[in-house]
Protein backbone atom coordinates (compact mmCIF):
# COMPACT_ATOMS: atom_id res chain seq x y z
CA UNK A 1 0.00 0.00 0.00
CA UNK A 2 1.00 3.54 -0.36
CA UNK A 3 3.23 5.24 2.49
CA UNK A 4 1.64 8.84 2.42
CA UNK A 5 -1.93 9.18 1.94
CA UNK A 6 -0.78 13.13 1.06
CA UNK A 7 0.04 11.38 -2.15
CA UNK A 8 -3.08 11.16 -3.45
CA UNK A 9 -2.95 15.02 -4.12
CA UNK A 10 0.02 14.69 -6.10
CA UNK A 11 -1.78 12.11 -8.31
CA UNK A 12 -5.11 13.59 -8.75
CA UNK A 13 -3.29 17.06 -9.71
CA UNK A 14 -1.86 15.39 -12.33
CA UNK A 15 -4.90 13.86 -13.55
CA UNK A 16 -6.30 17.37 -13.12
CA UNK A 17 -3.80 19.27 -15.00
CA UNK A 18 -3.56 16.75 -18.12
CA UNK A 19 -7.29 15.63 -18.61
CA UNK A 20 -8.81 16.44 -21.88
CA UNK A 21 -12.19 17.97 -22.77
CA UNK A 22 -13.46 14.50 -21.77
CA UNK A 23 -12.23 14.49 -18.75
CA UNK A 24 -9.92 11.38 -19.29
CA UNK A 25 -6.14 11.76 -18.69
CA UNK A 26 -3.88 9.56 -20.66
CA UNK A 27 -2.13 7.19 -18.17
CA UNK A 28 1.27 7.52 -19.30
CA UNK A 29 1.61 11.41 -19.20
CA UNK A 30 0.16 11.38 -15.56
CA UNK A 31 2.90 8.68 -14.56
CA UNK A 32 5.64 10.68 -16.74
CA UNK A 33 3.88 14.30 -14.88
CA UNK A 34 3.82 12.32 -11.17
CA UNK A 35 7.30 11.10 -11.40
CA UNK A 36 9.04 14.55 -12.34
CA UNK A 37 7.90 16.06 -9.42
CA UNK A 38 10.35 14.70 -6.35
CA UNK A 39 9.14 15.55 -2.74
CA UNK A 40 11.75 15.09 0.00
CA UNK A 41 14.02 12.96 -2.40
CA UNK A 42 10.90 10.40 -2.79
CA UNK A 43 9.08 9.56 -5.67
CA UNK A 44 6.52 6.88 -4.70
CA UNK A 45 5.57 3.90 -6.79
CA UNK A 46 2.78 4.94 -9.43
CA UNK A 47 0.78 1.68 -10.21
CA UNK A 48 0.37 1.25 -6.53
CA UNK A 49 -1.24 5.12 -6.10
CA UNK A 50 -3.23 3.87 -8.81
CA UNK A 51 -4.72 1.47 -7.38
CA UNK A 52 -5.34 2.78 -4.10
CA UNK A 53 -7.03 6.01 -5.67
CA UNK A 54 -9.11 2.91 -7.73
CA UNK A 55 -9.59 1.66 -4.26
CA UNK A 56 -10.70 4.96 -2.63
CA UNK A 57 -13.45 5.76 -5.64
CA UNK A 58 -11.60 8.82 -6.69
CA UNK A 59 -9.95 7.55 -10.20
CA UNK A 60 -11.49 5.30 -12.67
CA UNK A 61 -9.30 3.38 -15.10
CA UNK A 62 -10.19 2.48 -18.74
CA UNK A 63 -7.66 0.91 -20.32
CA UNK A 64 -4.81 3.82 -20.65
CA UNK A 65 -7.51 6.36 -19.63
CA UNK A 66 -7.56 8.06 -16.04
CA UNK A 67 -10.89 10.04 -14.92
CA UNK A 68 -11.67 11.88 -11.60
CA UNK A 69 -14.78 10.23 -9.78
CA UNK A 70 -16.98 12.45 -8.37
CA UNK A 71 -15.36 11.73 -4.62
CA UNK A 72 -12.06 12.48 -6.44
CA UNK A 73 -13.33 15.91 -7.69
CA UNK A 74 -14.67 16.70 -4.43
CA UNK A 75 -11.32 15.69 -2.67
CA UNK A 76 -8.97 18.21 -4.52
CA UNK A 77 -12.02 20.65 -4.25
CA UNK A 78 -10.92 20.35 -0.18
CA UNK A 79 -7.59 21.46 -1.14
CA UNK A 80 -8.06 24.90 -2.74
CA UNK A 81 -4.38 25.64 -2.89
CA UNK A 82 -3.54 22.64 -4.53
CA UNK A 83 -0.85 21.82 -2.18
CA UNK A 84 0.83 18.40 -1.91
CA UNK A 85 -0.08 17.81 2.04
CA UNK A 86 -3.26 17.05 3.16
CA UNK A 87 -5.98 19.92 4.08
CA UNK A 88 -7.89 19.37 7.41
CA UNK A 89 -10.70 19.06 5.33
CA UNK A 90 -9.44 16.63 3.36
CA UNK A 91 -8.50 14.31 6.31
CA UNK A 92 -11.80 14.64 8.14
CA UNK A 93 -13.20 13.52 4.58
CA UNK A 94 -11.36 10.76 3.48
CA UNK A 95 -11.56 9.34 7.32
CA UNK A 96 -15.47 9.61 6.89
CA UNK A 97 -15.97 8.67 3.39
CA UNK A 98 -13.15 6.23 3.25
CA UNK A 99 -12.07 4.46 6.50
CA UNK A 100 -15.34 5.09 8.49
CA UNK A 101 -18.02 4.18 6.11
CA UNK A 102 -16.58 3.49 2.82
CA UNK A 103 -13.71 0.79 1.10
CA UNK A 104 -11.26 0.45 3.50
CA UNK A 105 -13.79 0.27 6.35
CA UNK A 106 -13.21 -3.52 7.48
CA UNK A 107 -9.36 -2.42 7.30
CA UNK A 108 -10.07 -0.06 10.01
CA UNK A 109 -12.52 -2.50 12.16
CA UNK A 110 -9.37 -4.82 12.11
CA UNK A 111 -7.24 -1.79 13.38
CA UNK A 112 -9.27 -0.83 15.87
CA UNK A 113 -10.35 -4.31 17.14
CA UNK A 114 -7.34 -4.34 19.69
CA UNK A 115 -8.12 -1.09 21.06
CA UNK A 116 -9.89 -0.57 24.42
CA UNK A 117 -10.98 1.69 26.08
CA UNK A 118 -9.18 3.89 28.78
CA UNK A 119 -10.21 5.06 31.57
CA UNK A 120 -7.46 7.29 32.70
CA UNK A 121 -6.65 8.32 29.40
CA UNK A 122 -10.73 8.71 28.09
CA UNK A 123 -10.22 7.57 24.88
CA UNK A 124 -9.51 4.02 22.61
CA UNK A 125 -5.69 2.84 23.16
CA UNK A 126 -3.85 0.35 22.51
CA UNK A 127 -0.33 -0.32 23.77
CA UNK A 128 2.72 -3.47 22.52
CA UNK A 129 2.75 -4.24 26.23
CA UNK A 130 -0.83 -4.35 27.16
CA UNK A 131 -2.76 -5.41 23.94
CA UNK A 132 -3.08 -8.48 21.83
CA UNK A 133 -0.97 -7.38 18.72
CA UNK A 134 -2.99 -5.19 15.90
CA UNK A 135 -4.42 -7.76 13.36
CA UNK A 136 -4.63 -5.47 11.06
CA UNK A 137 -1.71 -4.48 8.00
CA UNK A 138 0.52 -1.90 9.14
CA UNK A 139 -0.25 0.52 6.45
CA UNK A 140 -3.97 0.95 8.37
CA UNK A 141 -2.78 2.39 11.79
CA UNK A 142 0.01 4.41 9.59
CA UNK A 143 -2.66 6.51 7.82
CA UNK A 144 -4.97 6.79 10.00
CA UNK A 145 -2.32 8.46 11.87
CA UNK A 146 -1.49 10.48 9.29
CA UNK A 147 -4.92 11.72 8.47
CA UNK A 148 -5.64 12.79 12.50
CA UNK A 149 -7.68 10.16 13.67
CA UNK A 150 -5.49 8.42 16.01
CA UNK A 151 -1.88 9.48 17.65
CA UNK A 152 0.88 7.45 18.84
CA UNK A 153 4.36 6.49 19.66
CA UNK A 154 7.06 4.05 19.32
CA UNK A 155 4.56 1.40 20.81
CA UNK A 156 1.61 3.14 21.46
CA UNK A 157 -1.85 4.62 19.67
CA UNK A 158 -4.66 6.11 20.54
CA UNK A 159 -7.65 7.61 19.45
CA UNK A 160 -7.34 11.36 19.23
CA UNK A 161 -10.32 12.84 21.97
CA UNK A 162 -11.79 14.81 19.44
CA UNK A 163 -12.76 11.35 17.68
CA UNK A 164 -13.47 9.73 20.61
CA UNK A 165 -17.51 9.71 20.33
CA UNK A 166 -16.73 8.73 16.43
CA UNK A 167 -14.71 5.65 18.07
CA UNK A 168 -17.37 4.46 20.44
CA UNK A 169 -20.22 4.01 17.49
CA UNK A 170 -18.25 2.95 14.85
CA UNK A 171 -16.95 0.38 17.30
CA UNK A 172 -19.84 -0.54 18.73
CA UNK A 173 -21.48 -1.28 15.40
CA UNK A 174 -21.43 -4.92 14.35
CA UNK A 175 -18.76 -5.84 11.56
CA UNK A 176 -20.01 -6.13 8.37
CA UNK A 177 -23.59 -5.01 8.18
CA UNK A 178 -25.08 -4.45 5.59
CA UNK A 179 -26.89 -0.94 4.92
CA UNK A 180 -29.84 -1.99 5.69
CA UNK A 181 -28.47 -3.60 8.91
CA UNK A 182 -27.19 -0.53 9.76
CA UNK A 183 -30.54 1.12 9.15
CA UNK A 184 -31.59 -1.22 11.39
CA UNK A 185 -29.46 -0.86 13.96
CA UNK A 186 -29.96 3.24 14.04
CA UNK A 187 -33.65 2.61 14.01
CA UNK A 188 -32.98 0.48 17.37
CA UNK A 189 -31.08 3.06 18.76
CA UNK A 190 -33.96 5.59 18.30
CA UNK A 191 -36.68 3.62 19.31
CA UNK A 192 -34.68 3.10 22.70
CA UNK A 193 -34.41 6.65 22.98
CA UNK A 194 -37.99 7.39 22.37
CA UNK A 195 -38.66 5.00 24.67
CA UNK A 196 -36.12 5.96 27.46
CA UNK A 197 -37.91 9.64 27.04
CA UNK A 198 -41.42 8.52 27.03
CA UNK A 199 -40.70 6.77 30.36
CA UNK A 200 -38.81 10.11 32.18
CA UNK A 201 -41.33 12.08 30.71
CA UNK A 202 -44.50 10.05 33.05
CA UNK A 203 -40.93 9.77 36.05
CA UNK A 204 -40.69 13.51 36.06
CA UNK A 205 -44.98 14.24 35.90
CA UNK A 206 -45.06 11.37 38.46
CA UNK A 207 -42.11 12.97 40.64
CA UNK A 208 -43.82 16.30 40.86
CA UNK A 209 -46.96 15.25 41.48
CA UNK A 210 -46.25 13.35 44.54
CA UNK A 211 -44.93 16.69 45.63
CA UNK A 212 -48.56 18.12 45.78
CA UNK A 213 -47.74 20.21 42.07
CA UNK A 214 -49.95 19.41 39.49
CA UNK A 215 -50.33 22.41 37.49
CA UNK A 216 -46.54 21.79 37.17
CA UNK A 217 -46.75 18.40 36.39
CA UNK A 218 -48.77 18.94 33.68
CA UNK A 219 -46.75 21.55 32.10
CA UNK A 220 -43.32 19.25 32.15
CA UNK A 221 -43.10 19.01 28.22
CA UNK A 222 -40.79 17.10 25.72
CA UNK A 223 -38.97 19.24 23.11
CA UNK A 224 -36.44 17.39 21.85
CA UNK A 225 -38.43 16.62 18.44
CA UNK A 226 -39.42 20.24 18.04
CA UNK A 227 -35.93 21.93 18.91
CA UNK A 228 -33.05 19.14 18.43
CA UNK A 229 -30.45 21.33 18.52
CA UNK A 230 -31.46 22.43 21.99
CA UNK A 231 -28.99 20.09 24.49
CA UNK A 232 -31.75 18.42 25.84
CA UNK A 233 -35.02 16.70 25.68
CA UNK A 234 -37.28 17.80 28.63
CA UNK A 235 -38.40 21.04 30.13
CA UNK A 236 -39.85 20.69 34.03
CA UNK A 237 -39.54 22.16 37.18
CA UNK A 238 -38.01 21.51 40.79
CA UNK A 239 -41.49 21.61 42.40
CA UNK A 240 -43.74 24.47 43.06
CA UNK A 241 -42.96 27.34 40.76
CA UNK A 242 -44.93 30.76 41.38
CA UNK A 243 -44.42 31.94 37.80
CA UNK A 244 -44.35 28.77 35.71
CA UNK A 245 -40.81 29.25 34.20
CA UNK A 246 -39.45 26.10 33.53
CA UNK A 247 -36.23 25.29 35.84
CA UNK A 248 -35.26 21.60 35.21
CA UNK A 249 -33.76 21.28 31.81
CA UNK A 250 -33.36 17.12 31.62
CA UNK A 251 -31.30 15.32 28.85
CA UNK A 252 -32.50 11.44 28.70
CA UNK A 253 -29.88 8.94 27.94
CA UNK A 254 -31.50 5.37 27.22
CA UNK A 255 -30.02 2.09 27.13
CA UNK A 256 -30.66 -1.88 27.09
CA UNK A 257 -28.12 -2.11 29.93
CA UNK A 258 -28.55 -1.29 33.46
CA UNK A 259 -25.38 -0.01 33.93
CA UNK A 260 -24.49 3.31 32.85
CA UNK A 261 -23.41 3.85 29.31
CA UNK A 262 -23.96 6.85 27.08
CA UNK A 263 -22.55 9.82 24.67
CA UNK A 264 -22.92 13.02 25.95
CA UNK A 265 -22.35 15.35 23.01
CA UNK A 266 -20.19 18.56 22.67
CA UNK A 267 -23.43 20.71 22.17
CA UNK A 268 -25.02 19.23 25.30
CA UNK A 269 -21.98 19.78 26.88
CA UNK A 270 -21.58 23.32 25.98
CA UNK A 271 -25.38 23.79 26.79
CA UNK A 272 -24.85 22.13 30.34
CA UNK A 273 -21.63 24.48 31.11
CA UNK A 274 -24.28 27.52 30.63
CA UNK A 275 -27.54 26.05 32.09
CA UNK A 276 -25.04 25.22 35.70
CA UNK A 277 -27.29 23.81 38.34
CA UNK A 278 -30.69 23.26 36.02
CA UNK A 279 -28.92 21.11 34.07
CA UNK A 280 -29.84 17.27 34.54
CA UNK A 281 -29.01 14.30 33.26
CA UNK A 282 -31.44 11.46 33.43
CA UNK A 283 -29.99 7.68 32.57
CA UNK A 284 -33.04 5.22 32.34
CA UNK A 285 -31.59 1.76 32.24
CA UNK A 286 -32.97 -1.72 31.46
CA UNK A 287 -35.51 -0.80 28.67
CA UNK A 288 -37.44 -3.78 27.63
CA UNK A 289 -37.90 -2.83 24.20
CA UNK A 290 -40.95 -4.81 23.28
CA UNK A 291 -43.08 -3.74 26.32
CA UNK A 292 -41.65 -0.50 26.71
CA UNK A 293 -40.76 -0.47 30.30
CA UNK A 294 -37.87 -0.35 32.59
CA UNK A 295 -36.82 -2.79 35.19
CA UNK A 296 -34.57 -0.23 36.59
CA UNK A 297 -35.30 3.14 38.22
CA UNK A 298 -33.67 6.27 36.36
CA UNK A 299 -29.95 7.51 37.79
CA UNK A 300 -30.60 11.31 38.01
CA UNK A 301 -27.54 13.49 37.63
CA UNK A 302 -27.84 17.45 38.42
CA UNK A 303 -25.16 20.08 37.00
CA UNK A 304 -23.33 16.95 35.67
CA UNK A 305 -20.65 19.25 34.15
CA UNK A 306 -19.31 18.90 37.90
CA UNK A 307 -20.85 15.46 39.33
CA UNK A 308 -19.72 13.49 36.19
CA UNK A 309 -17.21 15.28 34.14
CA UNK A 310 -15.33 15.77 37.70
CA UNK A 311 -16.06 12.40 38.86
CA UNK A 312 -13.43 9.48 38.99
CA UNK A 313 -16.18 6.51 39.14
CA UNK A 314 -17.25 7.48 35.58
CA UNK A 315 -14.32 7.10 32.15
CA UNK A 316 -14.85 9.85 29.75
CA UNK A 317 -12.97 11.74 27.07
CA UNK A 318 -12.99 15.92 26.73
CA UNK A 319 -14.81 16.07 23.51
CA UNK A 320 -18.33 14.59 22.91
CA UNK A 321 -17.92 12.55 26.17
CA UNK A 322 -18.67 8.34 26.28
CA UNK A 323 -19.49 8.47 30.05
CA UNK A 324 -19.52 4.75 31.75
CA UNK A 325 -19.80 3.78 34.71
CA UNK A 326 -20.19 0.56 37.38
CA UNK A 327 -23.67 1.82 38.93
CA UNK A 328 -27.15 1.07 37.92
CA UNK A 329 -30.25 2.70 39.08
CA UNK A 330 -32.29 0.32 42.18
CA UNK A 331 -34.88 -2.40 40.33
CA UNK A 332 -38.51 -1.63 39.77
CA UNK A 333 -40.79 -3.18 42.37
């Protein structure tokens, strides 16, 4: 395989610069075009760019004929300068469209099979002396180095925090669905979350009820399919409010699991930061799908931007947090 992924915009320049009205390049000036230009006293093996860029979806090849997919186009349009490294933009796409979802995504699920979570470091690592070795070709950890997903050392790696949330789902998604497997397993995801909402939604009515509040009670409201963008799904209040401003702002996290397990994003995070002490986190654990109930009672979290960021029982990572933890809310009688 290639050494630099930065490569690739050497290549597709070429193709760029020597295509015809057609679009198609002839193969033999780009390889004559790509070889004359030497880059740290390097010139890298054509055929094998060739096929990568074949392998990515940016070049098709007919017969001596090179032509930019659509991917390809979009690629070098990331890299208005034209320079031979990498843009930002161009690593963040490629690690999406490419290693994430696209050809060389069972590459990376090999790669990242040996990683695990940690705890003190709050993101995916792996480590010579305390992993099973990588099964995957060398090449894979190598550019997704390169490209900013993970960072590493002589016998290190680890995801990068900023990818951290990224890690957890693609991770956690079983190898080699299919599309609509993956449909499926998104539309799982959701329905546990509607569910996990639906069921603090009757907690939180039920909780301030029993405080003698029902004109409160019956104003607690969902919003999170009317304003997703908001950092959480339920407005309430703390019990008897004289002027009927909401004062409880609740995110629901839902899972199978008892145990705690969830993302907290980077907007909820931000929105938490602001919000302070009316900030809640509610984790309803043990969803029974089919029936729609819980054999666990929610874990309530206030101002968790100090109870769990600042908490040692829970593993998380700075950006877009996976929170976990050993603790499960007390079983429904």
């Amino acid at each position: 395989m290639i050494e630099r992924v930065a490569d690739l915009n050497r290549f597709l320049l070429a193709i760029k610069l020597l295509r015809e009205k057609n679009q198609n390049a002839d193969k033999k000036a780009v390889e004559y075009h790509f070889k004359s230009i030497v880059i740290e006293g390097r010139i890298p093996d054509f055929e094998l760019i060739v096929v990568f860029s074949e392998q990515l979806e940016f070049v098709r090849r007919r017969k001596n004929q090179l032509k930019l997919t659509t991917s390809g186009e979009l690629f070098l349009e990331l890299n208005p300068e034209e320079t031979y490294d990498l843009s930002e933009q161009q690593k963040r796409f490629i690690l999406r469209k490419c290693f994430l979802d696209g050809p060389l995504h069972k590459q990376t699920r090999l790669c990242l099979k040996e990683f695990a979570f940690s705890s003190s470091k709050g993101t995916y690592r792996w480590s010579e002396t305390d992993s099973s070795p990588l099964k995957s070709e060398s090449w894979v950890s190598e550019h997704l180095y390169q490209i900013g997903f993970l960072k590493g050392g002589k016998d290190w790696l680890e995801v990068k925090s900023k990818y951290t949330s990224t890690a957890y789902d693609f991770i956690n998604t079983a190898k080699g669905w299919t599309e609509e497997q993956q449909q499926e397993y998104f539309k799982e995801k959701k329905e546990l979350g509607d569910i996990a909402e639906e069921i603090i939604l009757n907690y939180e009515r039920n909780r301030i009820s029993k405080l003698g509040h029902k004109p409160e009670a019956a104003c607690v409201r969902k919003i999170s399919k009317t304003n997703v963008s908001a950092g959480y799904d339920i407005e309430s209040f703390d019990g008897k409010s004289k002027s009927m401003i909401f004062d409880r702002f609740i995110e629901v996290k839902g899972s199978g699991k008892a145990t705690v397990r969830f993302i907290w994003s980077t907007n909820e995070i931000e929105v938490a930061k602001k919000v302070g002490e009316k900030y809640w986190i509610y984790f309803q654990g043990g969803i029974d799908k089919k029936n729609k109930k819980a054999k666990n009672k929610p874990l309530l979290f206030q101002n968790p931007v100090q109870t769990v960021m600042k908490d040692s029982m829970f593993t998380k990572a700075e950006n877009g947090i996976l929170v976990t933890a050993p603790i499960a809310g007390e079983i429904n009688s």
